[in-house]
C-alpha atoms as a PDB file:
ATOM      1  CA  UNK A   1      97.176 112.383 120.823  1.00  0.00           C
ATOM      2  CA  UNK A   2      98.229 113.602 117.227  1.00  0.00           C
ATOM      3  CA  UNK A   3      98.108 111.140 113.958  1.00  0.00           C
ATOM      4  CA  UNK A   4     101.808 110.292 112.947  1.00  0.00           C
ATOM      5  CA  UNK A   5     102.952 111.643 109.689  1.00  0.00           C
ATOM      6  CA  UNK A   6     104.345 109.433 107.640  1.00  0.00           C
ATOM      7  CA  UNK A   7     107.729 111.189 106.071  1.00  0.00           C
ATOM      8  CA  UNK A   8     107.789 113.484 103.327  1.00  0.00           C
ATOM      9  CA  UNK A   9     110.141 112.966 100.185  1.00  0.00           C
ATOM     10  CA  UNK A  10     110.249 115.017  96.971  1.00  0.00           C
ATOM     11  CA  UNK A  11     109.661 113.197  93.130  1.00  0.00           C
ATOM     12  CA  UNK A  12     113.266 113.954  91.202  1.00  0.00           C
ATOM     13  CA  UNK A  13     110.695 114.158  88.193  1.00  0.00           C
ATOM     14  CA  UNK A  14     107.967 116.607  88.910  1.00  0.00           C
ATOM     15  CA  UNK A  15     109.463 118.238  91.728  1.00  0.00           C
ATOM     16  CA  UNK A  16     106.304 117.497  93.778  1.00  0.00           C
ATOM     17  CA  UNK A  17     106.411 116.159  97.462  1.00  0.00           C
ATOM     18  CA  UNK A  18     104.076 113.410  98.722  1.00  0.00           C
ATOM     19  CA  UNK A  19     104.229 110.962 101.261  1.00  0.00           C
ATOM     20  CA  UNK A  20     106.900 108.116 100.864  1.00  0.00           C
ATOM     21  CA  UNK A  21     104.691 105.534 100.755  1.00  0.00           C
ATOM     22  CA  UNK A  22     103.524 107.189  97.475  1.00  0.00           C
ATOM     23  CA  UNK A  23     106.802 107.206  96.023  1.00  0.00           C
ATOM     24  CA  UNK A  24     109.672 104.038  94.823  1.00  0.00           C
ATOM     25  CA  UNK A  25     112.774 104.568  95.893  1.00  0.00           C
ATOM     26  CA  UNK A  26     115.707 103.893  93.566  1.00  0.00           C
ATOM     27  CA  UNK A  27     119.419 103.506  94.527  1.00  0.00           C
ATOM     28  CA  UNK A  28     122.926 103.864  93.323  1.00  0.00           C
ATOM     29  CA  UNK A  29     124.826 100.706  92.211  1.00  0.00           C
ATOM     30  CA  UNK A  30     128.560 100.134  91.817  1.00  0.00           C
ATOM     31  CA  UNK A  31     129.523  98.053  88.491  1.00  0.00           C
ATOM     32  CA  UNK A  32     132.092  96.625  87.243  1.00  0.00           C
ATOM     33  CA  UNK A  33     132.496  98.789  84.757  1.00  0.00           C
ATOM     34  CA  UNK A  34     133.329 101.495  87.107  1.00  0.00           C
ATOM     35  CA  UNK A  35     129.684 103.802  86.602  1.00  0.00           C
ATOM     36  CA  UNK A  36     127.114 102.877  88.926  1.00  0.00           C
ATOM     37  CA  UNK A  37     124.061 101.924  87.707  1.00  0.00           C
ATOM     38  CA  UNK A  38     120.773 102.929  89.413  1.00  0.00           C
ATOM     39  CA  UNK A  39     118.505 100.556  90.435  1.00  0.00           C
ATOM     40  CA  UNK A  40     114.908 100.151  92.254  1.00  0.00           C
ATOM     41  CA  UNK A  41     114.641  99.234  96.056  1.00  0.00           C
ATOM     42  CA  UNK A  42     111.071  98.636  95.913  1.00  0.00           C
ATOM     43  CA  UNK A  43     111.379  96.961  99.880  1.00  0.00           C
ATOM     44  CA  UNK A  44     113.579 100.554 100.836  1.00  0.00           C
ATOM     45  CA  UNK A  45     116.200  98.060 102.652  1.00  0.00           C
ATOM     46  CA  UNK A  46     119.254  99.131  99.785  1.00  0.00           C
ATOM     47  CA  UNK A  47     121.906 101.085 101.923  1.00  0.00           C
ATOM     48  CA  UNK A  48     123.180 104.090 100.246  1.00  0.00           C
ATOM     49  CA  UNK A  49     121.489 108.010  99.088  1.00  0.00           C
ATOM     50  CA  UNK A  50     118.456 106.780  97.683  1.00  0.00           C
ATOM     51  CA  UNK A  51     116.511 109.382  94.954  1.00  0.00           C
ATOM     52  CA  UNK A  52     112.430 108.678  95.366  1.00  0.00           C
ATOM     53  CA  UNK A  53     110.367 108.953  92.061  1.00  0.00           C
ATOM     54  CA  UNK A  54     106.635 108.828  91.869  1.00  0.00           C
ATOM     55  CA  UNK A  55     105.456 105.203  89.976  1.00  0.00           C
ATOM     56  CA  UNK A  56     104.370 106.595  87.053  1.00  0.00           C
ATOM     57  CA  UNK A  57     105.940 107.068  83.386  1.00  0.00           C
ATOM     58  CA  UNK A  58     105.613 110.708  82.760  1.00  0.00           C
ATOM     59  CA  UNK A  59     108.111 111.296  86.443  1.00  0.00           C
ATOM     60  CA  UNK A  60     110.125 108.485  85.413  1.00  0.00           C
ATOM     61  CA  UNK A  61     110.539 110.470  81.343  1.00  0.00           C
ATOM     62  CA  UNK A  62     110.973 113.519  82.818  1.00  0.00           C
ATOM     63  CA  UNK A  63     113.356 112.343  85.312  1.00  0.00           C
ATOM     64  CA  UNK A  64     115.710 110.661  82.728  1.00  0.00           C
ATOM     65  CA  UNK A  65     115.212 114.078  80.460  1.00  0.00           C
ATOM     66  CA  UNK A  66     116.425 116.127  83.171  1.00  0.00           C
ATOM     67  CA  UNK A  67     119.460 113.698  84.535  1.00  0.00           C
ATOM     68  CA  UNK A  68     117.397 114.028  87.534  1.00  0.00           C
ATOM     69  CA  UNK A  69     119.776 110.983  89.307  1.00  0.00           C
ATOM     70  CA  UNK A  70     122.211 112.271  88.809  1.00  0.00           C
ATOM     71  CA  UNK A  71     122.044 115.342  90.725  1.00  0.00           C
ATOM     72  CA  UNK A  72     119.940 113.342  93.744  1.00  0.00           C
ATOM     73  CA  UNK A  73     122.919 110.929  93.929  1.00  0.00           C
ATOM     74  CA  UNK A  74     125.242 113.846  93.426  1.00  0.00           C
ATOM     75  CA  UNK A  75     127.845 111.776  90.803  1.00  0.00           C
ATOM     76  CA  UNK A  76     127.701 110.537  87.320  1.00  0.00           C
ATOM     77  CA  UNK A  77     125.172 107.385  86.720  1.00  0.00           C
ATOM     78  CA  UNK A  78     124.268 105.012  84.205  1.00  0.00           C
ATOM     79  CA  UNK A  79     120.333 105.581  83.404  1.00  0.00           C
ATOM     80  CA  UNK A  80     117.897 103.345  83.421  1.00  0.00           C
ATOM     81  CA  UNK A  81     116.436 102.200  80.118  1.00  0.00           C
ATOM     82  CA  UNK A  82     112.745 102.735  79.418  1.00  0.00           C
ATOM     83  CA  UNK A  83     112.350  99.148  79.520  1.00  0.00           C
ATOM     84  CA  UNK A  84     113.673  98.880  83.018  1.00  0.00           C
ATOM     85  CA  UNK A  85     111.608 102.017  84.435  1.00  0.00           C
ATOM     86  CA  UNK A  86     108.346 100.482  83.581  1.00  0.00           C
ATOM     87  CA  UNK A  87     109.463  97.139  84.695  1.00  0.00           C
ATOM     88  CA  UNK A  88     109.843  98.505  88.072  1.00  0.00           C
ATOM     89  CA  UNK A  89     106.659 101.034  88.025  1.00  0.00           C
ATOM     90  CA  UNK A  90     105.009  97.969  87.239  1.00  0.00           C
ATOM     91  CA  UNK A  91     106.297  95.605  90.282  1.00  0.00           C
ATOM     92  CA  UNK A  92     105.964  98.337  92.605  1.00  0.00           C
ATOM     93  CA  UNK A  93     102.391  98.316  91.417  1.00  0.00           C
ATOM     94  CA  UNK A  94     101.814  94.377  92.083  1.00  0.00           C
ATOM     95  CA  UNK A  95     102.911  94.702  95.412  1.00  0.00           C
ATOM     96  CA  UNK A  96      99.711  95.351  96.546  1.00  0.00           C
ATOM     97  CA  UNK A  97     101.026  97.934  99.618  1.00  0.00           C
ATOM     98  CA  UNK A  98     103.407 101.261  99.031  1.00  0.00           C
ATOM     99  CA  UNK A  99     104.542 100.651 101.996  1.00  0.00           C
ATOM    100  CA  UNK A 100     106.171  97.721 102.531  1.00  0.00           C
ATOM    101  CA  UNK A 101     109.158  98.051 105.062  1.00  0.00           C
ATOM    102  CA  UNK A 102     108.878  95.314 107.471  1.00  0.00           C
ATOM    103  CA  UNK A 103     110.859  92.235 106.600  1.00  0.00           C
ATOM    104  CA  UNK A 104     108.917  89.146 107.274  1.00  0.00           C
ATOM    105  CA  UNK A 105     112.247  87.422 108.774  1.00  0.00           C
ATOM    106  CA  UNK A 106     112.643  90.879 111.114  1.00  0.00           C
ATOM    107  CA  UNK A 107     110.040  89.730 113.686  1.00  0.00           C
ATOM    108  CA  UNK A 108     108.603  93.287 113.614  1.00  0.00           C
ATOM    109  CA  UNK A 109     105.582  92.510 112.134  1.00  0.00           C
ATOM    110  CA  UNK A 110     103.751  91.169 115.482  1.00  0.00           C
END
């Protein structure tokens, strides 16, 4: 039997692929102002194109430098603030696992 391999997903920052439990996935938001808004789906349960981003500020600069989001979602978004980046690198980080994608509530964690 072969080891399964976890999915592969490129960083909008460096351009570097890894495994997706090494990288946060962020999302596209609808406001009310009528730009979305992109946000972090640190439990990867947010429907919609999601953009992945390795956790750490020099991806998250560069990504923001190079409008990275908004070619991955492929319309015109509001960036997030330096303030909210790290705020997210930093949760992601105090979650203990990368990979968390079973909902307690699901029953799929037996």
């Amino acid at each position: 039997m072969s080891e399964q391999q976890s999915p592969r997903r490129t960083c909008i920052g460096c351009r570097q692929t890894a495994d997706q439990t090494q990288l946060m996935r962020w999302v596209r938001e609808k406001s009310e102002g009528g730009q979305a808004a992109v946000v972090p789906d640190l439990r990867r349960r947010m429907s919609g194109r999601g953009a992945w981003l390795h956790p750490d500020p020099a991806c998250a600069a560069a990504a923001v430098r190079k409008r990275a989001f908004n070619r991955a979602f492929r319309a015109q978004v509001r960036m997030p603030d330096e303030a909210r980046l790290t705020a997210a690198i930093d949760a992601f980080h105090s979650m203990g696992r990368a990979d968390v994608t079973v909902q307690p509530e699901s029953g799929s964690e037996i």
